[in-house]
C-alpha atoms as a PDB file:
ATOM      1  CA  UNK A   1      90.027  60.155  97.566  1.00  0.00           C
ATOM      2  CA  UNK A   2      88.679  63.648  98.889  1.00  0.00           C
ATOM      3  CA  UNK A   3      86.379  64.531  97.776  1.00  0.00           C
ATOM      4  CA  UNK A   4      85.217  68.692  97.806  1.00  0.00           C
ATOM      5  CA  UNK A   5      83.288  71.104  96.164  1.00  0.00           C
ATOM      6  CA  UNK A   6      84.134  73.065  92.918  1.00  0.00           C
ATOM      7  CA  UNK A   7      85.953  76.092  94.619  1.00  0.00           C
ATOM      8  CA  UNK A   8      87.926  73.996  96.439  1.00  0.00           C
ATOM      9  CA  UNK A   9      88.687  71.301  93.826  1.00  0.00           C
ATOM     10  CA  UNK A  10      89.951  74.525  91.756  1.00  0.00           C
ATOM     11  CA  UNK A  11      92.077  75.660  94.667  1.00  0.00           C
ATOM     12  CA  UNK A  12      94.183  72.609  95.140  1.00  0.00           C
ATOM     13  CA  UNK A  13      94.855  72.603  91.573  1.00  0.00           C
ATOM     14  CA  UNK A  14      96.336  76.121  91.664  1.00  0.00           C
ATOM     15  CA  UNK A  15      98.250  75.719  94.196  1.00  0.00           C
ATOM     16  CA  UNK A  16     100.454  73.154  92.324  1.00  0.00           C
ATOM     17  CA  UNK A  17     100.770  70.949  95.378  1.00  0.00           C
ATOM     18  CA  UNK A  18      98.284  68.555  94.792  1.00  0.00           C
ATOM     19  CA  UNK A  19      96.129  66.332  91.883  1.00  0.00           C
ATOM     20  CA  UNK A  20      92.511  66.428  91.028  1.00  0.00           C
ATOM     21  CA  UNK A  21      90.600  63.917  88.950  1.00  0.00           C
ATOM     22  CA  UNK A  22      87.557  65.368  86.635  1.00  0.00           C
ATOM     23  CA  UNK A  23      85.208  64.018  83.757  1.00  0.00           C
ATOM     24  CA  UNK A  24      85.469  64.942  80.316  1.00  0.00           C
ATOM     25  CA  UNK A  25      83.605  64.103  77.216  1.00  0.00           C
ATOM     26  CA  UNK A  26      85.954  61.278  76.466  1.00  0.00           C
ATOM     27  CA  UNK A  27      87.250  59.733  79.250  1.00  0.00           C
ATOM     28  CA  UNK A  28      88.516  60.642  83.116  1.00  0.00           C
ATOM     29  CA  UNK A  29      91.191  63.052  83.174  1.00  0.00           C
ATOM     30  CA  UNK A  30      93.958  63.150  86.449  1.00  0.00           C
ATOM     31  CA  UNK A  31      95.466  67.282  86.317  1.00  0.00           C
ATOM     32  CA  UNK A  32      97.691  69.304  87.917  1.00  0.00           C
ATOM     33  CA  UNK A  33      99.182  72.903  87.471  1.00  0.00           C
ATOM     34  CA  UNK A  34     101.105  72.949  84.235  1.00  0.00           C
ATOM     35  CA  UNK A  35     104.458  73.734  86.100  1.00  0.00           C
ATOM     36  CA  UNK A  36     103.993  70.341  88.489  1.00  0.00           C
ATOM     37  CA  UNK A  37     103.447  67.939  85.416  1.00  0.00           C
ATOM     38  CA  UNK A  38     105.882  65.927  87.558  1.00  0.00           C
ATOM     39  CA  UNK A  39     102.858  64.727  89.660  1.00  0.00           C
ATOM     40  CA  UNK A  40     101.243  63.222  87.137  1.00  0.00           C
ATOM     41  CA  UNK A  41     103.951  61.057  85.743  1.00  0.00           C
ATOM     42  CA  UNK A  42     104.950  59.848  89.318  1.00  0.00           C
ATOM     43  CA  UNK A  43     101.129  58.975  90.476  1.00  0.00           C
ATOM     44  CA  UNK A  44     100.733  56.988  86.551  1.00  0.00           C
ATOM     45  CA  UNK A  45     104.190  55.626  87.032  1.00  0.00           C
ATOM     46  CA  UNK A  46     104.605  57.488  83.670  1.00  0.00           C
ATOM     47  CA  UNK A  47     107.464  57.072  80.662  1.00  0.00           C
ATOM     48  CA  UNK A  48     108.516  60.908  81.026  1.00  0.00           C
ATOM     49  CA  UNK A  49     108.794  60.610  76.996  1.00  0.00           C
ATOM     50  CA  UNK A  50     104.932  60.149  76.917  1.00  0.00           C
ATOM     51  CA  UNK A  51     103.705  63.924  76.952  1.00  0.00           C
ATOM     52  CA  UNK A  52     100.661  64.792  78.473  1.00  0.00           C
ATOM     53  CA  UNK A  53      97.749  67.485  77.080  1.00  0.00           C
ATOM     54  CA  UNK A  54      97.227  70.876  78.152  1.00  0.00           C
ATOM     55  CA  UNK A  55      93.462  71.150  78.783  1.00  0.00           C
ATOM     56  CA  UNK A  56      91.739  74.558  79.041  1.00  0.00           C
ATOM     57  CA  UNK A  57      88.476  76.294  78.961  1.00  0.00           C
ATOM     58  CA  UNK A  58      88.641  77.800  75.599  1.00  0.00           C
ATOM     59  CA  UNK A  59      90.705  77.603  73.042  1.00  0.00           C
ATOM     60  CA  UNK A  60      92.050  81.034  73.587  1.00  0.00           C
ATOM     61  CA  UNK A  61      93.650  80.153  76.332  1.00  0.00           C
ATOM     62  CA  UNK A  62      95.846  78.205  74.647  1.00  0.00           C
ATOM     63  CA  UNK A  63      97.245  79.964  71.567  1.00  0.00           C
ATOM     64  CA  UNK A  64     100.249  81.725  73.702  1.00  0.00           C
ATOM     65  CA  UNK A  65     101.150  78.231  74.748  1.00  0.00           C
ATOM     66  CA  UNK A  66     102.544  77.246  70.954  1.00  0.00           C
ATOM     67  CA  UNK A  67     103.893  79.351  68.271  1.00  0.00           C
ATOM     68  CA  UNK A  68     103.621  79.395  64.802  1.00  0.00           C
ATOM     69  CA  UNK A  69     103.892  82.065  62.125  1.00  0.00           C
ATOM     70  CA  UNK A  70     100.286  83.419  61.049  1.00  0.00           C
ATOM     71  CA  UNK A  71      99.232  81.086  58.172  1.00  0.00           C
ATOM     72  CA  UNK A  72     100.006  78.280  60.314  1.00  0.00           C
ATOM     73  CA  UNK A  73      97.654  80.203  62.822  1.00  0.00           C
ATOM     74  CA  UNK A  74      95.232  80.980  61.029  1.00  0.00           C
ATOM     75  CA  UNK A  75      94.701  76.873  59.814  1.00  0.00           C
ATOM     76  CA  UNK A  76      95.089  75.746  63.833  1.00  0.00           C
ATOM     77  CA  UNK A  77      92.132  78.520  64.260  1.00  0.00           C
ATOM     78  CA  UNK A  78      89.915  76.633  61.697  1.00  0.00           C
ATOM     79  CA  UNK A  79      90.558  73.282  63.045  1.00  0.00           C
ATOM     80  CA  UNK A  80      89.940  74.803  66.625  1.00  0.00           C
ATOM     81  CA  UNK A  81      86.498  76.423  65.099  1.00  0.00           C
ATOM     82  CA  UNK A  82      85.330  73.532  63.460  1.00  0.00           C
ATOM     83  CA  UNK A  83      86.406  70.318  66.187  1.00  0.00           C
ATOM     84  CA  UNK A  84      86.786  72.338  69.550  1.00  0.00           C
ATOM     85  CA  UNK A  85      85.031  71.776  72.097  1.00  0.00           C
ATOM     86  CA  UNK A  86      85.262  68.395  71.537  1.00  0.00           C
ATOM     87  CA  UNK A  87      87.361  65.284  71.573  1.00  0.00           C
ATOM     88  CA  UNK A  88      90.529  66.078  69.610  1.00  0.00           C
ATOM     89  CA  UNK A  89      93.883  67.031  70.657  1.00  0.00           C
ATOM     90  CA  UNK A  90      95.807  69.129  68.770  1.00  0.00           C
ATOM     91  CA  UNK A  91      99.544  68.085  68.889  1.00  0.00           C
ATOM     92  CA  UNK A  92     101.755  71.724  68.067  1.00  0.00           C
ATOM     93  CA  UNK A  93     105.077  73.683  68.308  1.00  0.00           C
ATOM     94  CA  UNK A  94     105.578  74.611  72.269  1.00  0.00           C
ATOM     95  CA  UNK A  95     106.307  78.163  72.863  1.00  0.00           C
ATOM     96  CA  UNK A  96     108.662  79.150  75.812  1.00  0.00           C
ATOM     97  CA  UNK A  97     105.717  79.346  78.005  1.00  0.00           C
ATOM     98  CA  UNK A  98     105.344  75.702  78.493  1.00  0.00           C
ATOM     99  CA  UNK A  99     106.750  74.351  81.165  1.00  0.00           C
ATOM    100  CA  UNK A 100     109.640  71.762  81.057  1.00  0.00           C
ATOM    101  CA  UNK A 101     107.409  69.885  83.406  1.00  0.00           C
ATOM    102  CA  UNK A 102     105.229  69.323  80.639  1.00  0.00           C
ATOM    103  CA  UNK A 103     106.781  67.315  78.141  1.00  0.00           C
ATOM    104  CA  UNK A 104     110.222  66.869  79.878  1.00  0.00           C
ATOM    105  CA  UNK A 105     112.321  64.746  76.576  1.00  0.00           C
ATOM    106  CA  UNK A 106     109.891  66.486  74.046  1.00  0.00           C
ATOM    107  CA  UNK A 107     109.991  70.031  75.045  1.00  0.00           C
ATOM    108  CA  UNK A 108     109.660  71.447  70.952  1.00  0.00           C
ATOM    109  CA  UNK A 109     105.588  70.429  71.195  1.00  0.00           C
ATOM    110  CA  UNK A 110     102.788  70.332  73.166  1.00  0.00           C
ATOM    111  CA  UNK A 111      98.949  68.723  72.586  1.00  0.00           C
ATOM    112  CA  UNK A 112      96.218  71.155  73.567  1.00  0.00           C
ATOM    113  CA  UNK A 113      92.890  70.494  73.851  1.00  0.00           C
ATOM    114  CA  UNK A 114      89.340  72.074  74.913  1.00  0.00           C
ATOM    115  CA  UNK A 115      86.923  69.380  76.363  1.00  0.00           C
ATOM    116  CA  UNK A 116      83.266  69.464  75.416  1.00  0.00           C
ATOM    117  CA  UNK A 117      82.004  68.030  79.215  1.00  0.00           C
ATOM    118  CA  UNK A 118      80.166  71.109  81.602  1.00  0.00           C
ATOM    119  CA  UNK A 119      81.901  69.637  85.107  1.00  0.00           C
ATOM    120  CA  UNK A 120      85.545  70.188  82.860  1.00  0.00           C
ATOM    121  CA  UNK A 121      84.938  73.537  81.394  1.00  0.00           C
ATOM    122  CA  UNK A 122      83.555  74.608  84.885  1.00  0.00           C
ATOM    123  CA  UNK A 123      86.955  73.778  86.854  1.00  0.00           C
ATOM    124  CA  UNK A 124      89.378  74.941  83.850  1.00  0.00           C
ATOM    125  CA  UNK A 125      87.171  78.254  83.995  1.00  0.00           C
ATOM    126  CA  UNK A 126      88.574  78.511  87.360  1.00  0.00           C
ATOM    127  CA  UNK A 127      92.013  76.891  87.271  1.00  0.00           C
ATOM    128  CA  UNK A 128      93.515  78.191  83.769  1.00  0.00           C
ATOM    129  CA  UNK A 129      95.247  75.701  81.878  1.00  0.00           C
ATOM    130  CA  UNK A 130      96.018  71.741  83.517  1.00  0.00           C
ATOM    131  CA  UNK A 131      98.273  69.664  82.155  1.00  0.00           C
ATOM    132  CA  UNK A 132      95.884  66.593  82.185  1.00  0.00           C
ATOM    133  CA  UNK A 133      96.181  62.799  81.084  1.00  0.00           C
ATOM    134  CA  UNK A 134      93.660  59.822  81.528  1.00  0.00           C
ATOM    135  CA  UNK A 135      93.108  58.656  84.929  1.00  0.00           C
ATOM    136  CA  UNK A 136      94.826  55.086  85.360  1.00  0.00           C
ATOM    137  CA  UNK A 137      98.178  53.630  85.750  1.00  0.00           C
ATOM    138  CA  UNK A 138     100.862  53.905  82.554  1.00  0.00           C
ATOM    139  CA  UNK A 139      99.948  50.964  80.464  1.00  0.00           C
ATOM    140  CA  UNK A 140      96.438  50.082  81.828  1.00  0.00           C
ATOM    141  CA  UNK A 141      92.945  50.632  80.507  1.00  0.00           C
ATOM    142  CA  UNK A 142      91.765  54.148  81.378  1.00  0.00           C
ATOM    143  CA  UNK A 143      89.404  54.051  84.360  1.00  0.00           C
ATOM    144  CA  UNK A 144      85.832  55.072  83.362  1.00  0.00           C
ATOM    145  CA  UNK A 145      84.118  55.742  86.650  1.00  0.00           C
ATOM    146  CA  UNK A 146      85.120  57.437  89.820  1.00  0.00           C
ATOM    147  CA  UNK A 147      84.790  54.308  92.493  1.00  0.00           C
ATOM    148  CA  UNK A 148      88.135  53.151  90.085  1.00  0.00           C
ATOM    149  CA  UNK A 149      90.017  56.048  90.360  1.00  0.00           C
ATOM    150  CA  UNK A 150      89.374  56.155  93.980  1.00  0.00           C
ATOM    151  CA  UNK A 151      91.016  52.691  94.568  1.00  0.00           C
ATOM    152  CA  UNK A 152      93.681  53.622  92.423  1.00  0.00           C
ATOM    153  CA  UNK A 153      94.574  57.060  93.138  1.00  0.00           C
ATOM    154  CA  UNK A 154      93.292  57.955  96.780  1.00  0.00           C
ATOM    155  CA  UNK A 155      95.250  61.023  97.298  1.00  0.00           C
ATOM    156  CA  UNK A 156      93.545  62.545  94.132  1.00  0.00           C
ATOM    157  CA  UNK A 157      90.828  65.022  94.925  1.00  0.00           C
ATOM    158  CA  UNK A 158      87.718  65.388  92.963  1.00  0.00           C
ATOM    159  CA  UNK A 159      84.465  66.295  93.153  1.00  0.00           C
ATOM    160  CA  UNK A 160      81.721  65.505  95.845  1.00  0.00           C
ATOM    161  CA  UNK A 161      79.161  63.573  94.018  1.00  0.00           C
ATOM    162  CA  UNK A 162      75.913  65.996  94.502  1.00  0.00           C
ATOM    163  CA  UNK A 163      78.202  68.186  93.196  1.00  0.00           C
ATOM    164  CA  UNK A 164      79.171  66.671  90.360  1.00  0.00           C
ATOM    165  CA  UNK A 165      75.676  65.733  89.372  1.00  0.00           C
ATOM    166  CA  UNK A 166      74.486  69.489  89.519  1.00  0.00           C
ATOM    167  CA  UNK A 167      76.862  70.311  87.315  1.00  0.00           C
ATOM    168  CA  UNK A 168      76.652  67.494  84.988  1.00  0.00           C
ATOM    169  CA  UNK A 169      72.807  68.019  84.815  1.00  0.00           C
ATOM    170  CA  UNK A 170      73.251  71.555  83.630  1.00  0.00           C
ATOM    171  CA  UNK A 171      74.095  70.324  79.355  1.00  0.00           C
ATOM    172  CA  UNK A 172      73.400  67.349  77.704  1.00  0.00           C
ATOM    173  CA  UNK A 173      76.870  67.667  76.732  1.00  0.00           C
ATOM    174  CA  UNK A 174      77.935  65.831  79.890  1.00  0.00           C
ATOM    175  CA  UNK A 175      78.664  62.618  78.306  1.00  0.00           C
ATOM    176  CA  UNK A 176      81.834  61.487  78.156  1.00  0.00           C
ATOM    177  CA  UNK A 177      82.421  58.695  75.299  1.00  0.00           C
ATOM    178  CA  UNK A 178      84.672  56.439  76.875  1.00  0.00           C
ATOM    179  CA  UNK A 179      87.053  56.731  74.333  1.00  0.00           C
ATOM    180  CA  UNK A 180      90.222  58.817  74.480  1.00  0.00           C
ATOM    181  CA  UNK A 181      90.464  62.018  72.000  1.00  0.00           C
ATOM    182  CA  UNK A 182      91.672  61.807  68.291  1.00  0.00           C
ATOM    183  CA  UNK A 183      95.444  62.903  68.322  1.00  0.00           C
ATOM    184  CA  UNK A 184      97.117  65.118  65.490  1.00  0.00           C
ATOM    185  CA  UNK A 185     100.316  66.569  65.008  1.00  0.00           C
ATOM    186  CA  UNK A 186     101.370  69.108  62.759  1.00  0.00           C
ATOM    187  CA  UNK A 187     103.914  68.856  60.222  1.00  0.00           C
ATOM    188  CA  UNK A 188     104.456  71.969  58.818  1.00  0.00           C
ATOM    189  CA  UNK A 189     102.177  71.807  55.797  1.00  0.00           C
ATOM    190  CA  UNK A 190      99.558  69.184  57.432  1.00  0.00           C
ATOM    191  CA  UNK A 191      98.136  66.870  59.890  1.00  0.00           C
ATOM    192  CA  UNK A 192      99.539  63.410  60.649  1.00  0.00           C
ATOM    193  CA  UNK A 193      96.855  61.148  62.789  1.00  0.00           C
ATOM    194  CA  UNK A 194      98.952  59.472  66.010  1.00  0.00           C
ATOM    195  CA  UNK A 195      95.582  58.578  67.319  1.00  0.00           C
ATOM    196  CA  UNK A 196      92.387  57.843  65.906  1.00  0.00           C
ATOM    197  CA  UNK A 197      89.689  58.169  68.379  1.00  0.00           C
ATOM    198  CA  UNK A 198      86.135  59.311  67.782  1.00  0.00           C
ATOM    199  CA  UNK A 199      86.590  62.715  65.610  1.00  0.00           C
ATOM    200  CA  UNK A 200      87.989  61.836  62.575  1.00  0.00           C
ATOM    201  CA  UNK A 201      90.026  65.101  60.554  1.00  0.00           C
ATOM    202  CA  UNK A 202      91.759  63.334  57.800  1.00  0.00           C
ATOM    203  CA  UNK A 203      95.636  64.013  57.428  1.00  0.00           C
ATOM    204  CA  UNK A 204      98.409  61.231  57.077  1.00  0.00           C
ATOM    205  CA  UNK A 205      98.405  58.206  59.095  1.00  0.00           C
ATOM    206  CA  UNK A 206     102.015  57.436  61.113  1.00  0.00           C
ATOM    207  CA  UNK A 207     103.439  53.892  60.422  1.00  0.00           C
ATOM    208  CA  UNK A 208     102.465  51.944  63.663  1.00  0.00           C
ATOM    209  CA  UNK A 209      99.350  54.024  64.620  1.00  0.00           C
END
Protein backbone atom coordinates (compact mmCIF):
# COMPACT_ATOMS: atom_id res chain seq x y z
CA UNK A 1 0.00 0.00 0.00
CA UNK A 2 1.55 3.62 -0.50
CA UNK A 3 1.69 5.17 1.71
CA UNK A 4 1.99 9.47 1.54
CA UNK A 5 1.37 12.43 3.31
CA UNK A 6 -1.99 14.32 3.73
CA UNK A 7 -1.68 16.62 0.57
CA UNK A 8 -0.96 13.94 -1.41
CA UNK A 9 -3.38 11.34 0.01
CA UNK A 10 -6.04 14.25 -0.84
CA UNK A 11 -4.70 14.56 -4.36
CA UNK A 12 -5.13 11.02 -5.51
CA UNK A 13 -8.54 11.10 -4.26
CA UNK A 14 -9.47 14.07 -6.46
CA UNK A 15 -8.23 12.99 -9.20
CA UNK A 16 -10.76 10.07 -9.37
CA UNK A 17 -8.13 7.65 -10.59
CA UNK A 18 -7.20 6.06 -7.61
CA UNK A 19 -8.44 4.71 -3.78
CA UNK A 20 -7.35 5.84 -0.41
CA UNK A 21 -7.98 4.09 2.88
CA UNK A 22 -8.54 6.47 6.16
CA UNK A 23 -9.72 6.01 9.91
CA UNK A 24 -12.88 7.08 11.19
CA UNK A 25 -14.54 7.00 14.51
CA UNK A 26 -16.16 3.71 13.72
CA UNK A 27 -14.30 1.68 11.66
CA UNK A 28 -11.69 1.93 8.42
CA UNK A 29 -13.18 3.52 5.55
CA UNK A 30 -11.77 2.63 1.60
CA UNK A 31 -12.96 6.21 -0.67
CA UNK A 32 -12.86 7.44 -3.85
CA UNK A 33 -14.27 10.53 -5.81
CA UNK A 34 -18.03 10.29 -5.76
CA UNK A 35 -18.18 10.01 -9.66
CA UNK A 36 -15.64 6.70 -9.58
CA UNK A 37 -17.82 4.76 -6.94
CA UNK A 38 -17.06 2.02 -9.48
CA UNK A 39 -13.63 1.53 -7.74
CA UNK A 40 -14.87 0.70 -4.74
CA UNK A 41 -17.27 -2.00 -5.67
CA UNK A 42 -14.61 -3.70 -7.98
CA UNK A 43 -11.62 -3.59 -5.20
CA UNK A 44 -14.64 -5.11 -2.36
CA UNK A 45 -15.87 -7.38 -5.07
CA UNK A 46 -19.11 -5.46 -4.21
CA UNK A 47 -23.11 -6.40 -4.92
CA UNK A 48 -23.62 -3.03 -6.99
CA UNK A 49 -27.20 -3.09 -5.10
CA UNK A 50 -25.28 -2.50 -1.77
CA UNK A 51 -24.92 1.46 -1.79
CA UNK A 52 -22.14 3.00 -0.30
CA UNK A 53 -22.07 6.47 2.08
CA UNK A 54 -21.14 9.79 1.05
CA UNK A 55 -18.71 11.01 3.75
CA UNK A 56 -17.88 14.73 4.12
CA UNK A 57 -16.43 17.28 6.37
CA UNK A 58 -19.51 18.93 7.53
CA UNK A 59 -22.74 18.37 7.19
CA UNK A 60 -23.21 21.27 4.89
CA UNK A 61 -21.60 19.79 2.43
CA UNK A 62 -24.01 17.45 2.00
CA UNK A 63 -27.49 18.99 1.94
CA UNK A 64 -27.31 19.72 -2.07
CA UNK A 65 -26.60 16.05 -2.41
CA UNK A 66 -30.50 15.00 -1.37
CA UNK A 67 -33.64 16.86 -1.68
CA UNK A 68 -36.49 17.23 0.29
CA UNK A 69 -39.13 19.92 0.71
CA UNK A 70 -38.33 22.26 3.85
CA UNK A 71 -40.10 20.52 6.79
CA UNK A 72 -38.43 17.46 5.82
CA UNK A 73 -35.23 19.75 5.97
CA UNK A 74 -35.61 21.28 8.65
CA UNK A 75 -36.07 17.56 10.80
CA UNK A 76 -32.73 16.08 8.75
CA UNK A 77 -31.08 19.51 10.22
CA UNK A 78 -32.02 18.48 13.84
CA UNK A 79 -30.93 14.99 13.52
CA UNK A 80 -27.66 16.36 11.81
CA UNK A 81 -27.35 18.95 14.97
CA UNK A 82 -27.95 16.60 17.53
CA UNK A 83 -25.90 13.03 16.13
CA UNK A 84 -23.36 14.62 13.58
CA UNK A 85 -20.24 14.37 13.88
CA UNK A 86 -20.58 11.10 14.88
CA UNK A 87 -21.38 7.54 13.97
CA UNK A 88 -24.73 7.60 12.15
CA UNK A 89 -25.60 7.54 8.62
CA UNK A 90 -28.35 9.17 7.43
CA UNK A 91 -30.06 7.16 4.59
CA UNK A 92 -32.16 10.12 2.22
CA UNK A 93 -33.78 11.10 -1.15
CA UNK A 94 -30.70 11.56 -3.82
CA UNK A 95 -30.83 14.74 -5.66
CA UNK A 96 -29.56 14.84 -9.35
CA UNK A 97 -26.20 15.65 -8.10
CA UNK A 98 -25.31 12.22 -7.07
CA UNK A 99 -23.63 10.35 -9.21
CA UNK A 100 -24.99 7.09 -10.83
CA UNK A 101 -21.70 5.72 -9.69
CA UNK A 102 -22.93 5.97 -6.35
CA UNK A 103 -25.71 3.80 -5.82
CA UNK A 104 -25.92 2.32 -9.40
CA UNK A 105 -29.66 -0.04 -8.88
CA UNK A 106 -30.74 2.47 -6.08
CA UNK A 107 -30.20 5.78 -7.61
CA UNK A 108 -33.66 7.52 -5.65
CA UNK A 109 -31.31 7.62 -2.16
CA UNK A 110 -28.19 8.14 -0.84
CA UNK A 111 -26.63 7.66 3.03
CA UNK A 112 -24.59 10.66 4.13
CA UNK A 113 -22.61 10.90 6.89
CA UNK A 114 -20.02 13.29 8.84
CA UNK A 115 -17.35 11.24 10.81
CA UNK A 116 -16.32 12.38 14.26
CA UNK A 117 -12.31 11.06 13.76
CA UNK A 118 -9.56 14.34 13.23
CA UNK A 119 -7.32 12.20 10.43
CA UNK A 120 -11.13 11.91 8.43
CA UNK A 121 -12.34 15.40 8.78
CA UNK A 122 -8.72 16.55 7.86
CA UNK A 123 -8.68 14.69 4.29
CA UNK A 124 -12.58 15.38 3.52
CA UNK A 125 -11.59 19.14 4.37
CA UNK A 126 -9.43 18.77 1.45
CA UNK A 127 -11.12 16.30 -0.90
CA UNK A 128 -14.99 17.40 -0.70
CA UNK A 129 -17.30 14.68 -0.50
CA UNK A 130 -15.98 10.55 -0.90
CA UNK A 131 -18.13 8.05 -1.51
CA UNK A 132 -16.67 5.74 1.26
CA UNK A 133 -17.48 2.09 2.59
CA UNK A 134 -15.59 -0.12 5.23
CA UNK A 135 -12.30 -1.34 4.27
CA UNK A 136 -12.53 -5.26 3.60
CA UNK A 137 -13.78 -7.59 1.04
CA UNK A 138 -17.91 -7.81 0.39
CA UNK A 139 -19.02 -10.24 2.98
CA UNK A 140 -16.00 -10.25 5.40
CA UNK A 141 -15.41 -8.68 8.79
CA UNK A 142 -14.33 -5.05 8.37
CA UNK A 143 -10.57 -4.73 8.83
CA UNK A 144 -9.70 -2.72 11.99
CA UNK A 145 -6.06 -1.86 11.55
CA UNK A 146 -3.97 -0.73 8.67
CA UNK A 147 -1.27 -3.84 8.43
CA UNK A 148 -4.94 -5.67 7.21
CA UNK A 149 -5.88 -3.42 4.75
CA UNK A 150 -2.45 -3.41 3.42
CA UNK A 151 -2.51 -7.22 2.70
CA UNK A 152 -5.77 -6.88 1.35
CA UNK A 153 -5.87 -3.87 -0.66
CA UNK A 154 -2.16 -2.93 -1.69
CA UNK A 155 -2.94 -0.55 -4.38
CA UNK A 156 -4.91 1.60 -1.79
CA UNK A 157 -3.04 4.65 -0.62
CA UNK A 158 -3.19 5.98 2.82
CA UNK A 159 -1.45 7.71 5.15
CA UNK A 160 2.32 7.49 6.25
CA UNK A 161 2.19 6.46 9.79
CA UNK A 162 4.06 9.62 11.56
CA UNK A 163 1.62 11.21 9.76
CA UNK A 164 -1.20 9.70 10.80
CA UNK A 165 -0.21 9.81 14.42
CA UNK A 166 0.24 13.72 14.32
CA UNK A 167 -2.92 14.04 13.26
CA UNK A 168 -4.60 11.56 15.37
CA UNK A 169 -2.85 13.11 18.47
CA UNK A 170 -4.36 16.47 17.76
CA UNK A 171 -8.36 15.37 19.56
CA UNK A 172 -9.20 12.82 21.76
CA UNK A 173 -11.82 12.27 19.32
CA UNK A 174 -9.51 9.99 17.34
CA UNK A 175 -10.99 6.82 18.40
CA UNK A 176 -12.64 4.90 16.19
CA UNK A 177 -15.18 2.27 17.90
CA UNK A 178 -14.79 -0.62 15.86
CA UNK A 179 -18.20 -0.79 15.11
CA UNK A 180 -19.84 0.35 11.88
CA UNK A 181 -22.33 3.54 12.08
CA UNK A 182 -26.11 3.29 13.03
CA UNK A 183 -28.08 3.32 9.62
CA UNK A 184 -31.53 5.21 9.09
CA UNK A 185 -33.67 5.78 6.33
CA UNK A 186 -36.33 8.10 5.92
CA UNK A 187 -39.77 7.36 5.19
CA UNK A 188 -41.49 10.31 4.62
CA UNK A 189 -42.92 10.99 8.06
CA UNK A 190 -39.99 9.05 10.08
CA UNK A 191 -36.99 7.03 10.62
CA UNK A 192 -36.78 3.27 10.01
CA UNK A 193 -33.41 1.67 11.74
CA UNK A 194 -31.58 -0.74 8.84
CA UNK A 195 -28.68 -0.79 11.18
CA UNK A 196 -28.23 -0.54 14.71
CA UNK A 197 -24.76 0.32 15.58
CA UNK A 198 -23.56 2.41 18.49
CA UNK A 199 -25.92 5.72 18.31
CA UNK A 200 -29.17 4.72 18.93
CA UNK A 201 -32.18 7.46 17.41
CA UNK A 202 -35.29 5.50 17.86
CA UNK A 203 -37.62 5.14 14.68
CA UNK A 204 -39.11 1.75 13.33
CA UNK A 205 -37.15 -1.31 13.12
CA UNK A 206 -37.18 -3.16 9.35
CA UNK A 207 -38.23 -6.90 9.48
CA UNK A 208 -34.80 -8.74 9.16
CA UNK A 209 -32.56 -5.98 10.67
Amino acid sequence: MPQVLLPELAAKARTGEHLVSFPTDTVPALGSRPDRADLLFAAKQRDRAKPLILMAATIAELWTYVTGNSTERQIWQQVADRYLPGALTLVLPASERVPPAMNPEQPTTIGVRVPNHPVAIALLAQTGPLATTSANRSGEPALQTMTEIEAAFPQVFTLLPLELGALSHVSSKAIASGVPSTVIRWHGRGWDVLRQGVVDVGGRREQGQ
